[in-house]
PDB file of N, CA and C in Angstrom:
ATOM      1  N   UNK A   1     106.970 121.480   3.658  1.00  0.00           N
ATOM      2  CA  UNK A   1     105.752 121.572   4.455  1.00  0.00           C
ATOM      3  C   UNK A   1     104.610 122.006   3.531  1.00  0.00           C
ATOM      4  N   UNK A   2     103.576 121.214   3.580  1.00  0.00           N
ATOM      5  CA  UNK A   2     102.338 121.880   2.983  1.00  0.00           C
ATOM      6  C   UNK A   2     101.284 123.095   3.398  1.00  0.00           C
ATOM      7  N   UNK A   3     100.883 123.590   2.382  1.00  0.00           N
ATOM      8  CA  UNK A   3     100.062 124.677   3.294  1.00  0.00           C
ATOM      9  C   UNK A   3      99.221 124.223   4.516  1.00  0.00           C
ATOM     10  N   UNK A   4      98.755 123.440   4.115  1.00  0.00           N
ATOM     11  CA  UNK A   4      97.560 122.342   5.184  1.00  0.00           C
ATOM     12  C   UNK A   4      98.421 122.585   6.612  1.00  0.00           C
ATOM     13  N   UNK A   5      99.536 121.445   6.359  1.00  0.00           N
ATOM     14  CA  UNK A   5     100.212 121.646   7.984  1.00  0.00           C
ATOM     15  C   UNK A   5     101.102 122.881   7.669  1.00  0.00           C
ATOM     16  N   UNK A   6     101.040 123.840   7.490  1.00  0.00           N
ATOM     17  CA  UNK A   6     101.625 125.075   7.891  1.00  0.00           C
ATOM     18  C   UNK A   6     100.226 126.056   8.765  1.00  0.00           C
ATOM     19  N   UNK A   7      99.381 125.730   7.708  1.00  0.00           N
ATOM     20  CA  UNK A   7      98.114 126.205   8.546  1.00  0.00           C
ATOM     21  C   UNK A   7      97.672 125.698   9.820  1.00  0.00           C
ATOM     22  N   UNK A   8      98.051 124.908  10.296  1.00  0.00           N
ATOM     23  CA  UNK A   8      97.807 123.424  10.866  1.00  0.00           C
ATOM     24  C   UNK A   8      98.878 124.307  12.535  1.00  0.00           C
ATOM     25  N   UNK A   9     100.069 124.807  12.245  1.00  0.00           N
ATOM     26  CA  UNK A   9     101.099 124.975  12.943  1.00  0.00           C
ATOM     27  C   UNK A   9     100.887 126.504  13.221  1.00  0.00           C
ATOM     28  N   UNK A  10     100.667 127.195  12.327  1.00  0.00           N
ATOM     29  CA  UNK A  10      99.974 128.782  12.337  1.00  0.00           C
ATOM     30  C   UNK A  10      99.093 128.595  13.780  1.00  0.00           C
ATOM     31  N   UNK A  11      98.045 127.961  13.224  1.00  0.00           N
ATOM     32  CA  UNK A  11      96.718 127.735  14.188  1.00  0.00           C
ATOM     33  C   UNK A  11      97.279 127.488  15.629  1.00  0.00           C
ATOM     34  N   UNK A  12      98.057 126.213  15.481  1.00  0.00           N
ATOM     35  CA  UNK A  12      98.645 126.075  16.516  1.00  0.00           C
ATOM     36  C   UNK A  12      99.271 127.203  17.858  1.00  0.00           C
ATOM     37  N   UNK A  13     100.448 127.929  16.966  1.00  0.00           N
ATOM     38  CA  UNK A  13     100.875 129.038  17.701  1.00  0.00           C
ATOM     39  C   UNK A  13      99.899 130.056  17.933  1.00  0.00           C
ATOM     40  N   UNK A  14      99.171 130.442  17.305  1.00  0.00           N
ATOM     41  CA  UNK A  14      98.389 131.010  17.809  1.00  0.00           C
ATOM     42  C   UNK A  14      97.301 130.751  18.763  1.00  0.00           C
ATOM     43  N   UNK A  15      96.960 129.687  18.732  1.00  0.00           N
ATOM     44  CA  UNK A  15      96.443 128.946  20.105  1.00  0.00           C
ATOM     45  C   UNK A  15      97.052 129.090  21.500  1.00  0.00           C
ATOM     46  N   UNK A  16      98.373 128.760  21.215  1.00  0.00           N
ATOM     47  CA  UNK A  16      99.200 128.770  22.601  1.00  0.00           C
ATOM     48  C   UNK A  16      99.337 130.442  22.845  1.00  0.00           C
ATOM     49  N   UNK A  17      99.535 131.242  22.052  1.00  0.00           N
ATOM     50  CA  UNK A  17      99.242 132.493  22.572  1.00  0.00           C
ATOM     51  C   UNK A  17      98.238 133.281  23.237  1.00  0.00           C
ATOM     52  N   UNK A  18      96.865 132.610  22.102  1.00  0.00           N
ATOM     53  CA  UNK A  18      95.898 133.333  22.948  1.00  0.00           C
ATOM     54  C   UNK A  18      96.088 132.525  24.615  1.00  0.00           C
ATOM     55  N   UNK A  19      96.068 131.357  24.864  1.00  0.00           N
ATOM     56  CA  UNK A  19      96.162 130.847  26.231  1.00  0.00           C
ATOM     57  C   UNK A  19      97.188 131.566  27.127  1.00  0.00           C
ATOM     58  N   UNK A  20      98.127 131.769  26.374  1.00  0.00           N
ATOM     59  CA  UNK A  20      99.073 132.719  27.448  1.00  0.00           C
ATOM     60  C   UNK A  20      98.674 134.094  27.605  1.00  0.00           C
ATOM     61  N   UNK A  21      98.079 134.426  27.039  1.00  0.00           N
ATOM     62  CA  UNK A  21      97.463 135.842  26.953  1.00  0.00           C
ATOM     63  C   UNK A  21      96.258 135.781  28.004  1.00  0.00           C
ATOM     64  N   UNK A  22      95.507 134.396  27.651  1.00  0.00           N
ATOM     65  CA  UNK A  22      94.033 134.795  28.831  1.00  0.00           C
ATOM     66  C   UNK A  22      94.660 134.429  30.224  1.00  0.00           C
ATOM     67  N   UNK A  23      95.689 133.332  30.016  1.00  0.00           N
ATOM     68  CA  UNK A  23      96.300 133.250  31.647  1.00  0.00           C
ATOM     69  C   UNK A  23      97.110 134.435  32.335  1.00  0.00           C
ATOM     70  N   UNK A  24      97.800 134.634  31.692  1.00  0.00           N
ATOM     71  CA  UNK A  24      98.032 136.222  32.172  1.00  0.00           C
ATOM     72  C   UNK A  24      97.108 137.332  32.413  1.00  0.00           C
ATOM     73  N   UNK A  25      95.950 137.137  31.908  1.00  0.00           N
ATOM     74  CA  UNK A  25      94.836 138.230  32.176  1.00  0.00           C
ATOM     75  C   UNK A  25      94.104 137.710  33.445  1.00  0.00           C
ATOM     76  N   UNK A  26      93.896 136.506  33.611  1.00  0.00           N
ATOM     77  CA  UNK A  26      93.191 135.718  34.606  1.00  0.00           C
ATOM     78  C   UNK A  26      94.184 135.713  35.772  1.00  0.00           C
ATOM     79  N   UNK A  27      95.018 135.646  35.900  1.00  0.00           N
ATOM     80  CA  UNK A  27      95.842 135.637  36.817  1.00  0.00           C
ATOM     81  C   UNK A  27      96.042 137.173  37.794  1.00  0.00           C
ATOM     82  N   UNK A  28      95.755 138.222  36.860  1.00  0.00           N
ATOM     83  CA  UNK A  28      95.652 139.460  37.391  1.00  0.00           C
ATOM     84  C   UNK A  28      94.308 139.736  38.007  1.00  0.00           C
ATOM     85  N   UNK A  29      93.361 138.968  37.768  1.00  0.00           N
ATOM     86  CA  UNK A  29      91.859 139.386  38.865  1.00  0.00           C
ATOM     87  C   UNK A  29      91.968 139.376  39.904  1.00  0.00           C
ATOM     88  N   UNK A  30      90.721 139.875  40.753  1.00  0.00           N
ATOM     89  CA  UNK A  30      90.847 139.513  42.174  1.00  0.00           C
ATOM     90  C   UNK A  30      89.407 138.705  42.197  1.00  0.00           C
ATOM     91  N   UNK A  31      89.284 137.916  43.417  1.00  0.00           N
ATOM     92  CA  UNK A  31      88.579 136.734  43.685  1.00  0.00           C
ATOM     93  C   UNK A  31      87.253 137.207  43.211  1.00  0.00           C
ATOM     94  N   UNK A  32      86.948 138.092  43.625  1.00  0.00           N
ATOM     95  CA  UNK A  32      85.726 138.540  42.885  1.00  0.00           C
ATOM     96  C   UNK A  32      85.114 138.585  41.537  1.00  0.00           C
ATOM     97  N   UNK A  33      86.383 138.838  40.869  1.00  0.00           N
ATOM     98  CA  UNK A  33      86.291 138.726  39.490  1.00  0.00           C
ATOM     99  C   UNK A  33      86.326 137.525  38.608  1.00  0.00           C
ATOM    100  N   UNK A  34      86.868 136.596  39.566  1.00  0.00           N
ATOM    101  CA  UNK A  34      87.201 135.385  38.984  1.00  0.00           C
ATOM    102  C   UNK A  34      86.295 135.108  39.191  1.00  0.00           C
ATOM    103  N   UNK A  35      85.475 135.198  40.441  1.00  0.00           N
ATOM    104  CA  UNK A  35      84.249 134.364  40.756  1.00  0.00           C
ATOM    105  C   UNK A  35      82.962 134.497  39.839  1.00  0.00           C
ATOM    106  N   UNK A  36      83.175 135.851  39.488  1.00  0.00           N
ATOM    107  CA  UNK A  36      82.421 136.226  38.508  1.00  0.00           C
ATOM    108  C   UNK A  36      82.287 135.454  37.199  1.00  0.00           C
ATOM    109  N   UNK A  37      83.904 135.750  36.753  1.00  0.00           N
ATOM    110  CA  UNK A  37      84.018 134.722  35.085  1.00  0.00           C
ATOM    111  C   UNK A  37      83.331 133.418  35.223  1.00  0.00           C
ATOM    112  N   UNK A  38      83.951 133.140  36.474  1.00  0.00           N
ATOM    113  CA  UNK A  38      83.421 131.287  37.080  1.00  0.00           C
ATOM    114  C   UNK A  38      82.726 131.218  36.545  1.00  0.00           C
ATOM    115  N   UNK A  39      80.985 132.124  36.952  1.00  0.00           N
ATOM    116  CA  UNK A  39      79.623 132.167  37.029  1.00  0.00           C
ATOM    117  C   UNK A  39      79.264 132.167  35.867  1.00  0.00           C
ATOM    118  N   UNK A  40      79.637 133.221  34.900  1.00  0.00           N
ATOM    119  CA  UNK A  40      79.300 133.354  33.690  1.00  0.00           C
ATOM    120  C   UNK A  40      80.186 132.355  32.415  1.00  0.00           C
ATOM    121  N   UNK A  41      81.114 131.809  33.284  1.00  0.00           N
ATOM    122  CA  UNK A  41      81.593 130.703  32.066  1.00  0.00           C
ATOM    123  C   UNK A  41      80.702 129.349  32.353  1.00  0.00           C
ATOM    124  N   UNK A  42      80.055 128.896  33.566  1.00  0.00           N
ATOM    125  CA  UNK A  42      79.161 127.846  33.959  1.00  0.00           C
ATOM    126  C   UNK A  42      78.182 128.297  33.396  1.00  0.00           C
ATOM    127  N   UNK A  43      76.949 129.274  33.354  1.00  0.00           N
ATOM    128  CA  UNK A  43      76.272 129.592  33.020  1.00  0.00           C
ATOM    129  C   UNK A  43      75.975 129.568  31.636  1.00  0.00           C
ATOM    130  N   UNK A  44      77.146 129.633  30.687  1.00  0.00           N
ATOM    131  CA  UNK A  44      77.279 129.483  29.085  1.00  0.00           C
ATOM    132  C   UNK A  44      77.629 128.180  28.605  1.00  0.00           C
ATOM    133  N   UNK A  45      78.007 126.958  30.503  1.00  0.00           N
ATOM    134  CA  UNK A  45      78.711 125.949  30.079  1.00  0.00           C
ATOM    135  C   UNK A  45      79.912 125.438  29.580  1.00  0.00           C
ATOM    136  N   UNK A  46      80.300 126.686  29.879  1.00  0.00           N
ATOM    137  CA  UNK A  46      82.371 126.330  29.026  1.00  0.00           C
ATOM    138  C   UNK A  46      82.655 125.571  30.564  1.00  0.00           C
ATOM    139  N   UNK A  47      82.610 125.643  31.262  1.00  0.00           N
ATOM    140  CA  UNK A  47      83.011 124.707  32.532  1.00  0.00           C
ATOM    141  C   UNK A  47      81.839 123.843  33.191  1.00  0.00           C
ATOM    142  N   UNK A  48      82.277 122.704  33.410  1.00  0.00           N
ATOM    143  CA  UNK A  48      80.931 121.947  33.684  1.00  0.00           C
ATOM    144  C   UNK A  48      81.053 121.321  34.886  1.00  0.00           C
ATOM    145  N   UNK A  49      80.108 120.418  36.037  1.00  0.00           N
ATOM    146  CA  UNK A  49      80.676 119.763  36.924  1.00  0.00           C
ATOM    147  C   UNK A  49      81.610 119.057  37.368  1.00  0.00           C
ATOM    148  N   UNK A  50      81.888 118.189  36.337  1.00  0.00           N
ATOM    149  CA  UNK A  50      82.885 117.391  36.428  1.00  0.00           C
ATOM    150  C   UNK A  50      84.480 118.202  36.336  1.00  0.00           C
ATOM    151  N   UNK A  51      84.353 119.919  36.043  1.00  0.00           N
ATOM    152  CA  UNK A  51      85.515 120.769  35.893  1.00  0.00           C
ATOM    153  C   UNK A  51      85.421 121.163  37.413  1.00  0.00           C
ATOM    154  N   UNK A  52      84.625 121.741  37.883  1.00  0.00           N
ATOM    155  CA  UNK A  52      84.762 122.252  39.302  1.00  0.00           C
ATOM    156  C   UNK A  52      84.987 121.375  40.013  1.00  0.00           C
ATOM    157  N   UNK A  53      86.188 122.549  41.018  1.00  0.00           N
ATOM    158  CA  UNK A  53      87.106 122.239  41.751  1.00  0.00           C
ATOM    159  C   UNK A  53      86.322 122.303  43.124  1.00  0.00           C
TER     160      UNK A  53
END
């Protein structure tokens, strides 16, 4: 394996962690809070129309 794709696979796992990490954090809010992130993740644009549900 080269460093490239070892770095490549590093990145990787660590990707899937942080996601399991924010879904587990997101999953513990209450509606309020979520509604909140909602607001302020639309507002910065990380979620856009075509994402809302």
């Amino acid at each position: 394996m080269t460093k490239f794709q070892r770095f490549e696979k590093d990145q990787e796992l660590r990707r899937e962690e942080l996601i399991r990490n924010i879904e587990y954090s997101i999953s513990q809010l209450s509606v309020a809070e979520l509604e909140s992130l909602y607001y302020d993740m639309m507002t910065k644009q990380y979620v856009g129309k075509n994402q809302e549900g």
